[in-house]
C-alpha atoms as a PDB file:
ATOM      1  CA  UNK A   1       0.000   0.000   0.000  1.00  0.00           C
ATOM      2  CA  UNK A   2       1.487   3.270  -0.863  1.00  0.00           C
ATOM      3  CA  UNK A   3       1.194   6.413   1.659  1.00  0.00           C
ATOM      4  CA  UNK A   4      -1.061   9.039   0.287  1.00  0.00           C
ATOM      5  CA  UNK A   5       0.021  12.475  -0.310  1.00  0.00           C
ATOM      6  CA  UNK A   6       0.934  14.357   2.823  1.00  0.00           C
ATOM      7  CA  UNK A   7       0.731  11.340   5.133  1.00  0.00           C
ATOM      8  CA  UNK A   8       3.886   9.570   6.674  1.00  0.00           C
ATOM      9  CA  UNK A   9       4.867   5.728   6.907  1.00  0.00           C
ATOM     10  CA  UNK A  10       5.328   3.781   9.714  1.00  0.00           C
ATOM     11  CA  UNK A  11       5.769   0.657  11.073  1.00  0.00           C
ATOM     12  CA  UNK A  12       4.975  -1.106  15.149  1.00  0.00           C
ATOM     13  CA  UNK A  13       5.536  -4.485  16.087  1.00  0.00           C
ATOM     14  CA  UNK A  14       1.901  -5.875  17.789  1.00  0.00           C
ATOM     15  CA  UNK A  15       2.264  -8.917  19.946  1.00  0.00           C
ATOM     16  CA  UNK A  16       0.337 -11.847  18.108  1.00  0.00           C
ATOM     17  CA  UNK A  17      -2.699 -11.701  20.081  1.00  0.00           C
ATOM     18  CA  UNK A  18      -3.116  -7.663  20.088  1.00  0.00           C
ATOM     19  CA  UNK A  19      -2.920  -7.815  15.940  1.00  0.00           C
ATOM     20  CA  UNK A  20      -5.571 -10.499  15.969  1.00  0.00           C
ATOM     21  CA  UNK A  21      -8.045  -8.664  18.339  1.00  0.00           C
ATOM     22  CA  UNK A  22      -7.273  -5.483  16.459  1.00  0.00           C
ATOM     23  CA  UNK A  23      -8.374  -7.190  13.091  1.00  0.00           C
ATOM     24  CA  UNK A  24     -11.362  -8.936  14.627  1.00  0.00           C
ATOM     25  CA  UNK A  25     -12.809  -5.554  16.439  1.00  0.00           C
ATOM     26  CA  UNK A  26     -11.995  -4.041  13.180  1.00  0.00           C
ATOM     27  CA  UNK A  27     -14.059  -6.799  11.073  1.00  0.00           C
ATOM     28  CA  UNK A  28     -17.450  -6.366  13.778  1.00  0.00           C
ATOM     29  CA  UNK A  29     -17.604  -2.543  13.359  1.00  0.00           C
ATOM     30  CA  UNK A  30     -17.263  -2.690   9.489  1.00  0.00           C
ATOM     31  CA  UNK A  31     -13.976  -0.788   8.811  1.00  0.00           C
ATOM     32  CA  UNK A  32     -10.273  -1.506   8.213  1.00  0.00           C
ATOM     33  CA  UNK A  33      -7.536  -1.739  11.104  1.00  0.00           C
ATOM     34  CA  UNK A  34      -5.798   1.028   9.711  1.00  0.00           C
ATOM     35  CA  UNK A  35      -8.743   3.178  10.503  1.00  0.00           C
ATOM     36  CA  UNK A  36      -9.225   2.039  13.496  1.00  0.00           C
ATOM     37  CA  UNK A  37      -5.336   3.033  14.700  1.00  0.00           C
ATOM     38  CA  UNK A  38      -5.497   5.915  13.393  1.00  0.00           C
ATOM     39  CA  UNK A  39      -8.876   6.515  15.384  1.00  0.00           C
ATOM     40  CA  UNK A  40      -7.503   5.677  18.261  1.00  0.00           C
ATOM     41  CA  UNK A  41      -4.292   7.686  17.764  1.00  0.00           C
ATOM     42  CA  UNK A  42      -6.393  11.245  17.298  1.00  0.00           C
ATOM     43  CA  UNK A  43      -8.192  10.163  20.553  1.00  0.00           C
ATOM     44  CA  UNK A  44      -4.912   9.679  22.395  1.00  0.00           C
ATOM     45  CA  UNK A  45      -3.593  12.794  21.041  1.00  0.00           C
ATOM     46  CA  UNK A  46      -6.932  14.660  21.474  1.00  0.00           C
ATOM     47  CA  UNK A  47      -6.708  13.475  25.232  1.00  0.00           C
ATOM     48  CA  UNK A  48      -3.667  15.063  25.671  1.00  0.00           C
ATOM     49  CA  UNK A  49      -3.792  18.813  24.594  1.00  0.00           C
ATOM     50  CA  UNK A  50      -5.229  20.829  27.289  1.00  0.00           C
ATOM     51  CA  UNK A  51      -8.632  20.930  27.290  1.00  0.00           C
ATOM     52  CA  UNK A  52      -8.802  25.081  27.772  1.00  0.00           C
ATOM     53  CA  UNK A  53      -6.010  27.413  26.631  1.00  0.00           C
ATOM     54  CA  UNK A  54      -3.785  28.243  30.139  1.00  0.00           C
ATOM     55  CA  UNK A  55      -5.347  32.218  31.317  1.00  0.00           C
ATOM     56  CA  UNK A  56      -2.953  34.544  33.137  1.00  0.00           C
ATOM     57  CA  UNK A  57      -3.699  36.061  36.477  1.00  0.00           C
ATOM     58  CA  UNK A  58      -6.051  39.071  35.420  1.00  0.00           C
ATOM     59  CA  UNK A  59      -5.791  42.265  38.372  1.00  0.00           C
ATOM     60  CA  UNK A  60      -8.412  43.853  37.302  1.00  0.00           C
ATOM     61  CA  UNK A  61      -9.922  44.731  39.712  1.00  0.00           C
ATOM     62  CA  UNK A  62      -6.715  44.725  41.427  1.00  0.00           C
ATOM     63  CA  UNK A  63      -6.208  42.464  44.373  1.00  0.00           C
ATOM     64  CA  UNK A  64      -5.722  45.996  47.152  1.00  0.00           C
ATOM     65  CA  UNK A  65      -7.484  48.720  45.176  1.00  0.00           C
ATOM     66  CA  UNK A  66      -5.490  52.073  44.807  1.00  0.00           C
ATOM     67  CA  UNK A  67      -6.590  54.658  47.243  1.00  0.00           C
ATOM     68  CA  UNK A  68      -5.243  57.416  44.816  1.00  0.00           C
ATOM     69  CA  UNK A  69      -1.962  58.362  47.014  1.00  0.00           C
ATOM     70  CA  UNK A  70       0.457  56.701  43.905  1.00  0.00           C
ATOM     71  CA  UNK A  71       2.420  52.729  44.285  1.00  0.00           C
ATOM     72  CA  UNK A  72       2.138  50.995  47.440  1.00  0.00           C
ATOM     73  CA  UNK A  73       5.043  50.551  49.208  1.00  0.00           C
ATOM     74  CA  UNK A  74       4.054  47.402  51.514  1.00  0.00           C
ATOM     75  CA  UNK A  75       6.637  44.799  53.502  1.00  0.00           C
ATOM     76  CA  UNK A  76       6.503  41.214  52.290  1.00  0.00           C
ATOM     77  CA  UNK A  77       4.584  40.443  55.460  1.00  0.00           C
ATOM     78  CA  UNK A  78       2.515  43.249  54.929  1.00  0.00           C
ATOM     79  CA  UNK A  79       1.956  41.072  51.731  1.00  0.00           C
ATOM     80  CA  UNK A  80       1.273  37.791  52.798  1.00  0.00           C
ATOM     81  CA  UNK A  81      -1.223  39.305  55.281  1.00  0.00           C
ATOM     82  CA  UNK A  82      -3.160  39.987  52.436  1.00  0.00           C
ATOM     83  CA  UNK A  83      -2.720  37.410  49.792  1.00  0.00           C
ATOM     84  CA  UNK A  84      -3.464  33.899  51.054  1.00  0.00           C
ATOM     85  CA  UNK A  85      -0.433  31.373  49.434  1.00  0.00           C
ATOM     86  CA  UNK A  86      -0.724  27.921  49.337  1.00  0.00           C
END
């Protein structure tokens, strides 16, 4: 079988029993074992990209509002009294 345009060959080695499951599941649902690896590769790969993209922290509102008198200047303690860290 030649690879069609765009598409890469490979090659596994199944243990004997795997390969004959593989073609008998593949006879009872009507479709080739080559479709049904590569249907069961896109759900492998599907599981593994995230299922939301990451978000960064957002501070607005900010976490201590201003009260209009210009940057902060708080202690690290004064910090951690105010932000709970795991």
């Amino acid at each position: 079988m030649k690879s069609t345009p765009g598409s890469l060959r490979t090659s596994i080695d199944l243990p004997r029993d795997l390969h004959r499951r593989l073609h008998e599941l593949a006879a009872k649902k009507g479709c080739s074992a080559r479709q049904l690896i590569l249907a069961s590769i896109e759900q492998a790969v599907a599981q593994g990209e995230p299922s939301r993209p990451r978000r960064r922290l957002s501070l607005d509102p900010p976490i201590v509002p201003s009260a209009g008198r210009g940057p902060l200047d708080l202690t690290n303690e004064q910090i951690y009294d105010v932000i709970e860290f795991p």
